[in-house]
N, C-alpha and C. Protein backbone atom coordinates (compact mmCIF):
# COMPACT_ATOMS: atom_id res chain seq x y z
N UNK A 1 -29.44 -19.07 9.63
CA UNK A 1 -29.75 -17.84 10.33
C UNK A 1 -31.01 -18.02 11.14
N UNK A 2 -30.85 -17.27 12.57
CA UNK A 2 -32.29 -17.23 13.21
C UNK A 2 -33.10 -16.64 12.23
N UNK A 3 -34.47 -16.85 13.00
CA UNK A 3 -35.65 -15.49 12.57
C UNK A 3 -35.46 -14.28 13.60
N UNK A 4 -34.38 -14.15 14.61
CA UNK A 4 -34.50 -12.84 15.14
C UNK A 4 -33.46 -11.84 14.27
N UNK A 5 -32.33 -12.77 13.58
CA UNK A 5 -31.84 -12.18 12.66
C UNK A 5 -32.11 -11.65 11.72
N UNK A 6 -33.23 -11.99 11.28
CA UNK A 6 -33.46 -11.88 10.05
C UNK A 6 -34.83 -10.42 10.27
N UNK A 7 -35.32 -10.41 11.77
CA UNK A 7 -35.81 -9.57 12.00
C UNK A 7 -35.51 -8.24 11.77
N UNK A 8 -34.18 -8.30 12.30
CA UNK A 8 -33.34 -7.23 12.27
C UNK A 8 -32.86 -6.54 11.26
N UNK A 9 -32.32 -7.49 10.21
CA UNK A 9 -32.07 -7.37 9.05
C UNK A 9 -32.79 -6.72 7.95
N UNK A 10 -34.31 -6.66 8.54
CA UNK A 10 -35.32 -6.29 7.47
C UNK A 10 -35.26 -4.95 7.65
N UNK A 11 -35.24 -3.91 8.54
CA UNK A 11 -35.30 -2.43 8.20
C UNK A 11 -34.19 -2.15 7.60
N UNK A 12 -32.85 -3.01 8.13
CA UNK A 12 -31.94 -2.38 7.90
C UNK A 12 -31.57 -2.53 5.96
N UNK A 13 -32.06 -3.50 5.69
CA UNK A 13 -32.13 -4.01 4.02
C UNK A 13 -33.12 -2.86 3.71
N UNK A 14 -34.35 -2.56 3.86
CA UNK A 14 -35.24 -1.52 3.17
C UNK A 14 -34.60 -0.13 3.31
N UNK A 15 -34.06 -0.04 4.41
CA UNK A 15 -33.82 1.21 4.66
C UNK A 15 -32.26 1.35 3.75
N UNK A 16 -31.54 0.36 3.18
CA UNK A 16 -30.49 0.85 2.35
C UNK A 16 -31.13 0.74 0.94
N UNK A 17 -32.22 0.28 0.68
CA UNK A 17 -33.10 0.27 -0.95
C UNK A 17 -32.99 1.22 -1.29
N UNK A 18 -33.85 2.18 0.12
CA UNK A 18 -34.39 3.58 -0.44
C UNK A 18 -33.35 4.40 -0.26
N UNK A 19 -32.20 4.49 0.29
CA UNK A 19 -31.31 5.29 0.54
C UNK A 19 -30.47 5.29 -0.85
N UNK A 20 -29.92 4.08 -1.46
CA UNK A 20 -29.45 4.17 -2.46
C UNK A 20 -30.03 4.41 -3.97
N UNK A 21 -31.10 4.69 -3.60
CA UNK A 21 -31.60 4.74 -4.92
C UNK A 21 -31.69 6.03 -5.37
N UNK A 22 -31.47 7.25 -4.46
CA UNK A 22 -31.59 8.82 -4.90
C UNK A 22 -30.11 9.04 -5.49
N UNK A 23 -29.98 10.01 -6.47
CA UNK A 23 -28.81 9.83 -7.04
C UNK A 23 -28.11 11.21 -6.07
N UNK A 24 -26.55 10.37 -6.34
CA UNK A 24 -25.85 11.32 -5.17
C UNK A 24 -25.52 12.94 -6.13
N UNK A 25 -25.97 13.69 -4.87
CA UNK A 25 -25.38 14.83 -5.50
C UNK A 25 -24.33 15.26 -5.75
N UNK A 26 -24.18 16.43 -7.01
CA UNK A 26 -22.65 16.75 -7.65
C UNK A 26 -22.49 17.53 -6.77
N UNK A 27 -21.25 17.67 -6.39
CA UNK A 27 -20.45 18.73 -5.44
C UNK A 27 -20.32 20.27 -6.72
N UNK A 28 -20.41 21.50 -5.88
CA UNK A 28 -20.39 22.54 -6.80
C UNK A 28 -18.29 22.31 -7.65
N UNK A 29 -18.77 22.75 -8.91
CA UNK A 29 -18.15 22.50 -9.82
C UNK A 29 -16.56 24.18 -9.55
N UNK A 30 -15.49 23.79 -9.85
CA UNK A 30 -14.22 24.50 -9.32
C UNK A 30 -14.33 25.92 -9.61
N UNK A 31 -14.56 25.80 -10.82
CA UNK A 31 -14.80 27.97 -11.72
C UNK A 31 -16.48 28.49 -10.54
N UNK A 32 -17.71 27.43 -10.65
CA UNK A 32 -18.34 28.33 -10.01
C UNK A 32 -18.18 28.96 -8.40
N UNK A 33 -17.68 27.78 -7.96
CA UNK A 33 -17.20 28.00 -5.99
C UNK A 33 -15.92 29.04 -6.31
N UNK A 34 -15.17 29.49 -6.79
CA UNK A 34 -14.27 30.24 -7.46
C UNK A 34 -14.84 31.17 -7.59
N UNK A 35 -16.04 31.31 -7.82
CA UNK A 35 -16.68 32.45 -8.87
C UNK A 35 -17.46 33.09 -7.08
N UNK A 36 -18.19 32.00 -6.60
CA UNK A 36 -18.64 32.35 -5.40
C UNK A 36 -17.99 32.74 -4.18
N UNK A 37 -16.64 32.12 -3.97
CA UNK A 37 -16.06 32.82 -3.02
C UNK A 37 -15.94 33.90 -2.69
N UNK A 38 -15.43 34.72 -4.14
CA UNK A 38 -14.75 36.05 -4.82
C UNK A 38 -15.89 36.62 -4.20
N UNK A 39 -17.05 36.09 -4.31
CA UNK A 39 -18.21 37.11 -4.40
C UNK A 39 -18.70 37.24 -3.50
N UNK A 40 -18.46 36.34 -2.21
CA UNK A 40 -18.82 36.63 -0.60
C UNK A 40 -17.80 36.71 0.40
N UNK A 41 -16.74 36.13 -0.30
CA UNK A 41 -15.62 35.92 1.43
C UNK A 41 -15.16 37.41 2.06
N UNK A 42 -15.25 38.52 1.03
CA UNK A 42 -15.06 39.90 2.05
C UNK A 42 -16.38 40.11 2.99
N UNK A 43 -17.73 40.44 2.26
CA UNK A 43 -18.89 40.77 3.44
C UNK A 43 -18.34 38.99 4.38
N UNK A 44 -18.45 38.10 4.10
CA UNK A 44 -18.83 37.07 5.21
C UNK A 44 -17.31 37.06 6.71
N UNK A 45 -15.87 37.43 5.57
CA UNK A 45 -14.89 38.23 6.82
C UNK A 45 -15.32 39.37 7.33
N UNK A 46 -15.84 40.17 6.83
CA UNK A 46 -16.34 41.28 7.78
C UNK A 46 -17.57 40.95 8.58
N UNK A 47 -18.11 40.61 8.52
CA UNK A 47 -19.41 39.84 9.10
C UNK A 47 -18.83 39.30 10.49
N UNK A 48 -17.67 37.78 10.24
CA UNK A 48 -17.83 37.20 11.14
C UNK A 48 -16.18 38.54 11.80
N UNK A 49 -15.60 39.10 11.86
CA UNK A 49 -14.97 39.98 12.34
C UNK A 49 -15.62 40.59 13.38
N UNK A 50 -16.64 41.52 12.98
CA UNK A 50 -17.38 42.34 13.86
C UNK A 50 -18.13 41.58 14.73
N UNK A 51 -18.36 40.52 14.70
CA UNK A 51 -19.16 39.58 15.37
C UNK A 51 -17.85 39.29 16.97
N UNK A 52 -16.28 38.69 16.47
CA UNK A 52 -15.58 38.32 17.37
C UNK A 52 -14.70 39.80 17.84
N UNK A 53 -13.98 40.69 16.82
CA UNK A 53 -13.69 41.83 17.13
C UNK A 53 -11.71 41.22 16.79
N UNK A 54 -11.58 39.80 16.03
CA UNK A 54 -10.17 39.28 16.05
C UNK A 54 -10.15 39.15 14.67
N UNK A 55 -9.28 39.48 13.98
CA UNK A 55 -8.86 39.42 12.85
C UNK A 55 -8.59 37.94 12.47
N UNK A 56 -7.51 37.77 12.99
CA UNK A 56 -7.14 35.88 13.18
C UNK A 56 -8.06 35.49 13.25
N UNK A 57 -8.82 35.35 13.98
CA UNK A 57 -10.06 34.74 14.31
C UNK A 57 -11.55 34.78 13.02
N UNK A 58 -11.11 35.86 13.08
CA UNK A 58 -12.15 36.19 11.48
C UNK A 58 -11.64 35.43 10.42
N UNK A 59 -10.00 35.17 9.95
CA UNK A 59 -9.19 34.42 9.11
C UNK A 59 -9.55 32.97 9.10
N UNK A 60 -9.62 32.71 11.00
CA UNK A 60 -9.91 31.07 10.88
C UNK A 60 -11.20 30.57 10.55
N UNK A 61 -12.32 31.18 11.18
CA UNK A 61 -13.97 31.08 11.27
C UNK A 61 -14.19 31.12 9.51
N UNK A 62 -13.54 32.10 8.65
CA UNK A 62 -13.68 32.03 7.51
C UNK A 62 -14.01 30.57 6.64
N UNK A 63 -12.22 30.49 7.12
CA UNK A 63 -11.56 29.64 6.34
C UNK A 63 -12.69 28.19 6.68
N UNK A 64 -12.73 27.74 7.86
CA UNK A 64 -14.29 26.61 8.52
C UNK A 64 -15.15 26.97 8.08
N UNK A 65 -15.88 28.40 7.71
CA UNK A 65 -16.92 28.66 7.55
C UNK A 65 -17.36 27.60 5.57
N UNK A 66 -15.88 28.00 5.08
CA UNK A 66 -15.77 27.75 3.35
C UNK A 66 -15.77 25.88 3.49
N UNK A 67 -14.95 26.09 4.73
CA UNK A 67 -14.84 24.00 4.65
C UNK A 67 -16.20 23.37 4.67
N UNK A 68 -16.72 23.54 6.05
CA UNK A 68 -18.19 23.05 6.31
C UNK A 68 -19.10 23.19 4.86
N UNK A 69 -19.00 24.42 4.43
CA UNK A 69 -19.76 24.95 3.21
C UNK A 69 -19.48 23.73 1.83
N UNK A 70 -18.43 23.53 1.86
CA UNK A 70 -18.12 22.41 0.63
C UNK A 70 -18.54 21.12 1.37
N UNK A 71 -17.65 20.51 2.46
CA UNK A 71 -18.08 19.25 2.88
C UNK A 71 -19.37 19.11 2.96
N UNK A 72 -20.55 19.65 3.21
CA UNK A 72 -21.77 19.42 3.19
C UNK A 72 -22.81 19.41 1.97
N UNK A 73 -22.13 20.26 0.83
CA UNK A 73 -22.18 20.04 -0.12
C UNK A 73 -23.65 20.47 -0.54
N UNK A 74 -24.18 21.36 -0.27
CA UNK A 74 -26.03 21.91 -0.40
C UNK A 74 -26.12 22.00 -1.60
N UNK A 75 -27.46 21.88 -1.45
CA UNK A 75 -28.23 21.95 -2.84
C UNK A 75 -28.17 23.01 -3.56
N UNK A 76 -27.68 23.30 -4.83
CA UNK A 76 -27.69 24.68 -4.87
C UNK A 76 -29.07 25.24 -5.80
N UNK A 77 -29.45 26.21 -5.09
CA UNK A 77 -30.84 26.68 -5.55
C UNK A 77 -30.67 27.89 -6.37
N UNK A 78 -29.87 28.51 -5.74
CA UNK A 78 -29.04 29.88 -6.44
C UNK A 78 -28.11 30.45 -5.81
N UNK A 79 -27.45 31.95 -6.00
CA UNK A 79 -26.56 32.12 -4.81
C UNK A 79 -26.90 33.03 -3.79
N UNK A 80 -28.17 33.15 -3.72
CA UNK A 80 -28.47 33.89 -2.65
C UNK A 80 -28.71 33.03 -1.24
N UNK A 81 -29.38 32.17 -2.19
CA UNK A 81 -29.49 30.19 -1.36
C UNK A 81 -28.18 30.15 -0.57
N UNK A 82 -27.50 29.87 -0.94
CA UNK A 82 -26.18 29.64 -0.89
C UNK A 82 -25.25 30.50 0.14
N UNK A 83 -25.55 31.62 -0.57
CA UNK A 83 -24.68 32.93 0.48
C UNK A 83 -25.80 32.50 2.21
N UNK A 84 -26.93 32.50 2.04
CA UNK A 84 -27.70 32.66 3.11
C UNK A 84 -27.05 31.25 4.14
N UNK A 85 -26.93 30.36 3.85
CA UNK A 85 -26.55 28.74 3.82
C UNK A 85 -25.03 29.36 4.71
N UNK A 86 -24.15 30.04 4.16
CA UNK A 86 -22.69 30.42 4.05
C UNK A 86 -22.75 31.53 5.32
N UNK A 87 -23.74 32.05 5.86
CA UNK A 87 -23.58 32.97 6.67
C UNK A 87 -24.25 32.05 8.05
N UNK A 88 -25.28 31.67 8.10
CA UNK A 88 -25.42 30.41 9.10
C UNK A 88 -24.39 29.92 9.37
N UNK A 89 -23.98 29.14 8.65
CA UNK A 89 -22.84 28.51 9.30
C UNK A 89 -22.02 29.09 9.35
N UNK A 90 -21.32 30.06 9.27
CA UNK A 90 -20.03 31.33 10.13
C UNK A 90 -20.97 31.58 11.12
N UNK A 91 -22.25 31.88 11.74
CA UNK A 91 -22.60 32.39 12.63
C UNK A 91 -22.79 31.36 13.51
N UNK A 92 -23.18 30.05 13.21
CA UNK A 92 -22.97 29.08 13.95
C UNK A 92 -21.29 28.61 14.46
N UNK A 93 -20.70 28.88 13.54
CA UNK A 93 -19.30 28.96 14.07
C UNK A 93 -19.20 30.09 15.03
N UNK A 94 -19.02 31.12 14.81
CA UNK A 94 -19.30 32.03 15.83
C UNK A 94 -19.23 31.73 17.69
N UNK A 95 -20.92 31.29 17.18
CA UNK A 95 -21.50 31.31 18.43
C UNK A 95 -20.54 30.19 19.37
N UNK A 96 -20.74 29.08 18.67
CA UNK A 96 -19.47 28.14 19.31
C UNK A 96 -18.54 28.40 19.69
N UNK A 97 -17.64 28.86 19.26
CA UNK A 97 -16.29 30.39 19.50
C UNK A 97 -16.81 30.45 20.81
N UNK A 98 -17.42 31.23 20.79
CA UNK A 98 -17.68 32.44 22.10
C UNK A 98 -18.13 31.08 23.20
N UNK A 99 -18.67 30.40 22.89
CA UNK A 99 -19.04 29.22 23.84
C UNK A 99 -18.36 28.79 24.50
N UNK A 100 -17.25 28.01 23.63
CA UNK A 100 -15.52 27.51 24.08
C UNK A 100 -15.05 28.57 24.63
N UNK A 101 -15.05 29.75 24.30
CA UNK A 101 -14.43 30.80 24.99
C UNK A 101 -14.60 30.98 26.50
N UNK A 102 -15.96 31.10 26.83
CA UNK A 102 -16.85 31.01 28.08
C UNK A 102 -16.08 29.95 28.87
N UNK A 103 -16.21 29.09 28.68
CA UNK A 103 -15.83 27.42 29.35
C UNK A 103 -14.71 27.75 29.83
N UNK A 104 -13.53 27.90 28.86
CA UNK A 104 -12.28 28.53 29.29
C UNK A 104 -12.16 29.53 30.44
N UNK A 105 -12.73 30.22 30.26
CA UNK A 105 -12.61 31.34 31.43
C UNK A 105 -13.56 30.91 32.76
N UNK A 106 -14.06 29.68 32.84
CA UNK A 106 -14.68 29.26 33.63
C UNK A 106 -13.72 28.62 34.14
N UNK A 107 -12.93 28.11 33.43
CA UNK A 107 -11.87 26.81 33.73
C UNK A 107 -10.51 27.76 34.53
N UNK A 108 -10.28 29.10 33.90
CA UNK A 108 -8.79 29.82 34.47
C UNK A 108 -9.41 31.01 35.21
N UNK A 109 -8.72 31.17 36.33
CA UNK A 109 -8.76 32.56 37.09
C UNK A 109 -8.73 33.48 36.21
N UNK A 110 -9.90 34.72 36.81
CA UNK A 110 -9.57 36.21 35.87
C UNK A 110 -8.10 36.50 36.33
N UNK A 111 -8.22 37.30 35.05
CA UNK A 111 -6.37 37.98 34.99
C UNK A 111 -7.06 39.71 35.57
N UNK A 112 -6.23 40.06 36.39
CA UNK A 112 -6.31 41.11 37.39
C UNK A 112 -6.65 42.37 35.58
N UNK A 113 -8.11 42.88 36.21
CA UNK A 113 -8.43 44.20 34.86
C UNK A 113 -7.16 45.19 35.23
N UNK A 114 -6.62 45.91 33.99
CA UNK A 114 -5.65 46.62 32.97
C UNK A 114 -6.68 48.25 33.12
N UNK A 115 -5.44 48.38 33.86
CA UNK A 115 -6.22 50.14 33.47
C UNK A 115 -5.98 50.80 32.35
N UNK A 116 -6.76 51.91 32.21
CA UNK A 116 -6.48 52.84 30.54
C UNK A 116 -5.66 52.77 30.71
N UNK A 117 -4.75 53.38 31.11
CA UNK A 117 -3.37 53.72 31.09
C UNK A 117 -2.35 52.58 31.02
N UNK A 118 -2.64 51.68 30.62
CA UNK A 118 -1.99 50.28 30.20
C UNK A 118 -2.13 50.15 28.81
N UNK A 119 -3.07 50.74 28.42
CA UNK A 119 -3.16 50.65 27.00
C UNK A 119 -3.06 52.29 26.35
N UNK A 120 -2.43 53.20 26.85
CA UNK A 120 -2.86 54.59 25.98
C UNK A 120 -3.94 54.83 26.34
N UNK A 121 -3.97 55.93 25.58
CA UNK A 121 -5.13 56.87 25.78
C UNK A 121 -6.42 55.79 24.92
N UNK A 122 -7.57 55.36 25.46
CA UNK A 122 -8.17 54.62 24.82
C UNK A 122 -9.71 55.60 23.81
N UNK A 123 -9.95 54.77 22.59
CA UNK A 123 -10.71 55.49 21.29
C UNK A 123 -12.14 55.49 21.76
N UNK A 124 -12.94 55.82 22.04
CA UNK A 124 -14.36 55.78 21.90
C UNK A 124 -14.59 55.46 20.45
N UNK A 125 -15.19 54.42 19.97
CA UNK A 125 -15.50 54.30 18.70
C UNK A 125 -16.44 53.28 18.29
N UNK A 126 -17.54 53.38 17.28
CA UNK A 126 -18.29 52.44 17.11
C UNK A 126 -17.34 50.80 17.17
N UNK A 127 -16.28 50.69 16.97
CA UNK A 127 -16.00 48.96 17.07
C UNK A 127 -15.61 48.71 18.73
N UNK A 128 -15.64 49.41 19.81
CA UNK A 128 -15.06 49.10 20.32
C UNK A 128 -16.95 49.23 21.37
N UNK A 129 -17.62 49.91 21.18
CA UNK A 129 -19.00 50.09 21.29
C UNK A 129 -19.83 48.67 20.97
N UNK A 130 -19.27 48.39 19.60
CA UNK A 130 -20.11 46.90 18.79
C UNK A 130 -19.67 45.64 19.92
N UNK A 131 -18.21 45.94 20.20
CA UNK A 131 -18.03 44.77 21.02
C UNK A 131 -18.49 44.80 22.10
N UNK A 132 -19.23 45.32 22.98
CA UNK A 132 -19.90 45.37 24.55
C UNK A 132 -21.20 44.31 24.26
N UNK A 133 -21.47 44.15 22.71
CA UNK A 133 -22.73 43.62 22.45
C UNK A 133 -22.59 41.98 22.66
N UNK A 134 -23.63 41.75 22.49
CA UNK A 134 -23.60 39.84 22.78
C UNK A 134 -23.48 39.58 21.59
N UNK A 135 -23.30 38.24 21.06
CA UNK A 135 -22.49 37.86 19.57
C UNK A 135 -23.90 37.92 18.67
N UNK A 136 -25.15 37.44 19.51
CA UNK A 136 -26.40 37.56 18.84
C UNK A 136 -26.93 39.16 18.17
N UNK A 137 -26.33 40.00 19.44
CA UNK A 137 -27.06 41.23 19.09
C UNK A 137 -25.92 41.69 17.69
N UNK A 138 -24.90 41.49 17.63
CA UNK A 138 -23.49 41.63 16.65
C UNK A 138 -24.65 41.31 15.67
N UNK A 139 -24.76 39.89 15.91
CA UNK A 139 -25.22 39.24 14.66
C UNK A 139 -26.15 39.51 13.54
N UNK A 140 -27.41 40.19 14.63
CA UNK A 140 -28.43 40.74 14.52
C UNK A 140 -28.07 42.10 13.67
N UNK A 141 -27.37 43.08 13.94
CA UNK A 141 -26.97 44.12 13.65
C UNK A 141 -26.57 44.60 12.29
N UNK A 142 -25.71 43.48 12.39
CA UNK A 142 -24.65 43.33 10.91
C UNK A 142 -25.41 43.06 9.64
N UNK A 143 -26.29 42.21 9.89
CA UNK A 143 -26.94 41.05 9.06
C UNK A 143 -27.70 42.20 8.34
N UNK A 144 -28.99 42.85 9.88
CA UNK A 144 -29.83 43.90 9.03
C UNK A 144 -29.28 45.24 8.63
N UNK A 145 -28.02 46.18 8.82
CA UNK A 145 -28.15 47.05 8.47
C UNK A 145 -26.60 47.13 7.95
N UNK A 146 -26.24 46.14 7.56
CA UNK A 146 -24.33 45.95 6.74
C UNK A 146 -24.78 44.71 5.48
N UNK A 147 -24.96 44.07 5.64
CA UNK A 147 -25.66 43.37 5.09
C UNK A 147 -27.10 43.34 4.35
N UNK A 148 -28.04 44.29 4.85
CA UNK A 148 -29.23 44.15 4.40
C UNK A 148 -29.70 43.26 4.31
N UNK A 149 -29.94 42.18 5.00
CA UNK A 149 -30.55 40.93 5.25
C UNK A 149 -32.11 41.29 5.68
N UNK A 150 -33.23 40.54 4.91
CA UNK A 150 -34.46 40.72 5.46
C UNK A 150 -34.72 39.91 7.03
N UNK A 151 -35.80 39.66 7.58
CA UNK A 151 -35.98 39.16 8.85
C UNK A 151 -35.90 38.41 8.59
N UNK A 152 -36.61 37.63 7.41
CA UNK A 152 -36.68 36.00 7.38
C UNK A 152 -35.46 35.43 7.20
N UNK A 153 -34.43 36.02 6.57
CA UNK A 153 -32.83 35.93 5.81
C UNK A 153 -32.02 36.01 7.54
N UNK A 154 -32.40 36.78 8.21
CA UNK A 154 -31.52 36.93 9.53
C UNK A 154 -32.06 36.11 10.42
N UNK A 155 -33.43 35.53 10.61
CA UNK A 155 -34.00 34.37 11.61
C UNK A 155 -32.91 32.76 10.98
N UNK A 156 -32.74 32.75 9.56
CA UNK A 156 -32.43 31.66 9.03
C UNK A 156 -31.21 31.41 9.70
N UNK A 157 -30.36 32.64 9.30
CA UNK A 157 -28.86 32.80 9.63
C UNK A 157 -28.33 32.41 11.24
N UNK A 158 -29.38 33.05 11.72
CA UNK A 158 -29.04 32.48 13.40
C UNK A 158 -30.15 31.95 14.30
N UNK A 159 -30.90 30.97 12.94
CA UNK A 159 -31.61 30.11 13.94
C UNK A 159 -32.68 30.51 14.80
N UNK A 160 -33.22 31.20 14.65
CA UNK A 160 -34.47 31.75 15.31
C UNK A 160 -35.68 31.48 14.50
N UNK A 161 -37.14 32.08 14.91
CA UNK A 161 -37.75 32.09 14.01
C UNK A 161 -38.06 33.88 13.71
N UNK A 162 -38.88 34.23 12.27
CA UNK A 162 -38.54 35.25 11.94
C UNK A 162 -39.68 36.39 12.56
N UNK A 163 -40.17 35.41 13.49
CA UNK A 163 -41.22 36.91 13.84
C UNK A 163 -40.52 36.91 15.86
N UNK A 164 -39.59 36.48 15.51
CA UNK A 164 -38.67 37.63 16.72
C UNK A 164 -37.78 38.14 16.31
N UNK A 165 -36.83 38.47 15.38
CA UNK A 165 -35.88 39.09 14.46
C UNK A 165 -36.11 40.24 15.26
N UNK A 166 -37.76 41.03 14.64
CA UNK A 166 -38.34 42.12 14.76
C UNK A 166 -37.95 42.61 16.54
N UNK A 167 -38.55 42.06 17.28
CA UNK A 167 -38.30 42.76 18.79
C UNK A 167 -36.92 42.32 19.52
N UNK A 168 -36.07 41.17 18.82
CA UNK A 168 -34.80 41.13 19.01
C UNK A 168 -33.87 42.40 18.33
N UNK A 169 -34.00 42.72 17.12
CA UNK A 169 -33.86 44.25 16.59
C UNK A 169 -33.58 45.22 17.39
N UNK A 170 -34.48 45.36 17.76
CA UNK A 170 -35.17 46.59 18.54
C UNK A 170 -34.23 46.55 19.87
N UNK A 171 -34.40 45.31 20.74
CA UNK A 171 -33.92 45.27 21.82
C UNK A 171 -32.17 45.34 21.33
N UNK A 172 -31.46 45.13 19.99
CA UNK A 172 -30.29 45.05 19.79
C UNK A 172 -29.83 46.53 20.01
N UNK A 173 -30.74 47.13 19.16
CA UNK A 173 -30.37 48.75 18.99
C UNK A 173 -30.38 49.53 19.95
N UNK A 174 -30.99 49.46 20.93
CA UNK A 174 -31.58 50.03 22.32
C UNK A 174 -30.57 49.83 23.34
N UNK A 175 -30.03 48.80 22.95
CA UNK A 175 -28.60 48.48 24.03
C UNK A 175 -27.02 49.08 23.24
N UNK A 176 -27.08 48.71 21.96
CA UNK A 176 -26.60 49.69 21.34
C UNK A 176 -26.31 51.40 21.29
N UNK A 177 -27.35 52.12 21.58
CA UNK A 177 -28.22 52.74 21.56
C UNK A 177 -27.69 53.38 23.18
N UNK A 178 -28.05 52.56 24.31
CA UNK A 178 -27.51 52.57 25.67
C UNK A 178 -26.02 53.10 26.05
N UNK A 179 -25.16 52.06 25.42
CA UNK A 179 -23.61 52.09 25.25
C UNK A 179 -23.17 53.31 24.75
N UNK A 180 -23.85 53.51 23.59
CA UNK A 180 -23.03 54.73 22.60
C UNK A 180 -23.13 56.54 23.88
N UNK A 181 -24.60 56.16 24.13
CA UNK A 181 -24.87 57.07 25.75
C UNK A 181 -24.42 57.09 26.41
N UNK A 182 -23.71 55.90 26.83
CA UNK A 182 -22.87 55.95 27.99
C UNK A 182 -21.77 56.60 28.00
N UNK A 183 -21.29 56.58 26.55
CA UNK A 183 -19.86 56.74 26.40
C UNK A 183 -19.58 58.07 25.78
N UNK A 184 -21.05 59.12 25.32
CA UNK A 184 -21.04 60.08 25.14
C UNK A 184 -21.34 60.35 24.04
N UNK A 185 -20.80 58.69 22.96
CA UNK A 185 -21.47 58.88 21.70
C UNK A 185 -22.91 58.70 20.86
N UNK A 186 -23.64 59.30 21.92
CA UNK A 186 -24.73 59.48 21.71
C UNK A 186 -25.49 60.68 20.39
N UNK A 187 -25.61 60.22 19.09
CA UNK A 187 -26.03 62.25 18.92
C UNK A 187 -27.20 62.73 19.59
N UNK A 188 -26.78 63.97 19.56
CA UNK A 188 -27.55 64.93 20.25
C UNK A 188 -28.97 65.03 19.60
N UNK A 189 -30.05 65.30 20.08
CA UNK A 189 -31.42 65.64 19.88
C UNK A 189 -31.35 66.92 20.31
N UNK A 190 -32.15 67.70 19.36
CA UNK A 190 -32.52 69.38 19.19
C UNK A 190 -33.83 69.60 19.71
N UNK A 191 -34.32 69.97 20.84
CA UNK A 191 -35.71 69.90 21.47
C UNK A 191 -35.87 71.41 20.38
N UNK A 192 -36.92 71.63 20.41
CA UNK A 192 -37.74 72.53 19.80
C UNK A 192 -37.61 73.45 18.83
């Protein structure tokens, strides 16, 4: 062997020492992921639902959301650890969704807009209100006031840090807030 070989060879030998020497972690055990599913997959389908506004879609993001969640196999600290871990990644799924989605419609001509009257008489209603929102402000929404997620718990979930949660909030509700006005479903304020 050269010595440039052997150059080479040297991180790559230390660097498998220390790699193999941490012991591999146990994958969560069948009764407790059993036990954990039961105990999040309705809030985390409703979660990522209101986020896309597709049922199917809520079915599939789920179902990836549970895969990624095992194949990666986290540390488990507890299950709040865990649930928090489990909602990131549906919201990172999510966001991707809507990403691919984008591209697509970049890629095909709009389809000529559908008047009311193509669809019935159409509902004014908070889900149809939630969907005008961006998937962040969804995200934002759900997390703090369906969820009860603190700031730091909702910066984790979608990747931010937690001292904008607070004026991302604000700006969620306000557009929220905007829409529901627009559309009449505003409540009323009692001046004096």
């Amino acid at each position: 062997m050269s010595a440039s070989a052997l150059t080479l060879q040297a991180p790559f030998a230390a660097l498998a020492a220390t790699t193999f020497r941490r012991a591999p972690k146990r994958p969560m055990n069948e009764a407790k992921f059993e036990a954990f599913y039961r105990k999040t997959a309705g809030s985390l389908w409703s979660y990522i639902y209101r986020m896309t506004g597709d049922p199917a879609m809520a079915d599939d993001l789920l179902q990836k959301s549970f895969f990624r969640f095992l194949r990666s196999n986290p540390d488990i600290v507890d299950d709040d650890h865990l649930r928090h871990y489990l909602f990131k990644t549906a919201t990172n799924l999510v966001f991707d969704h809507f990403r691919e989605k984008k591209r697509d419609r970049q890629r095909v001509p709009d389809a000529p807009p559908q008047s009311p009257a193509d669809h019935g008489e159409l509902r004014h209603d908070m889900k149809r209100a939630f969907a005008e929102l961006k998937p962040q402000e969804r995200a934002l929404l759900w997390l703090a006031h369906v969820e009860g997620s603190s700031h730091d718990e909702i910066a984790e979930a979608i990747g931010v840090k937690s001292k904008s949660v607070r004026v991302m909030l604000f700006r969620a509700r306000k557009r929220l807030a905007d829409i529901l006005t627009k559309r009449g479903l505003a409540p009323r304020v009692r001046h004096g």
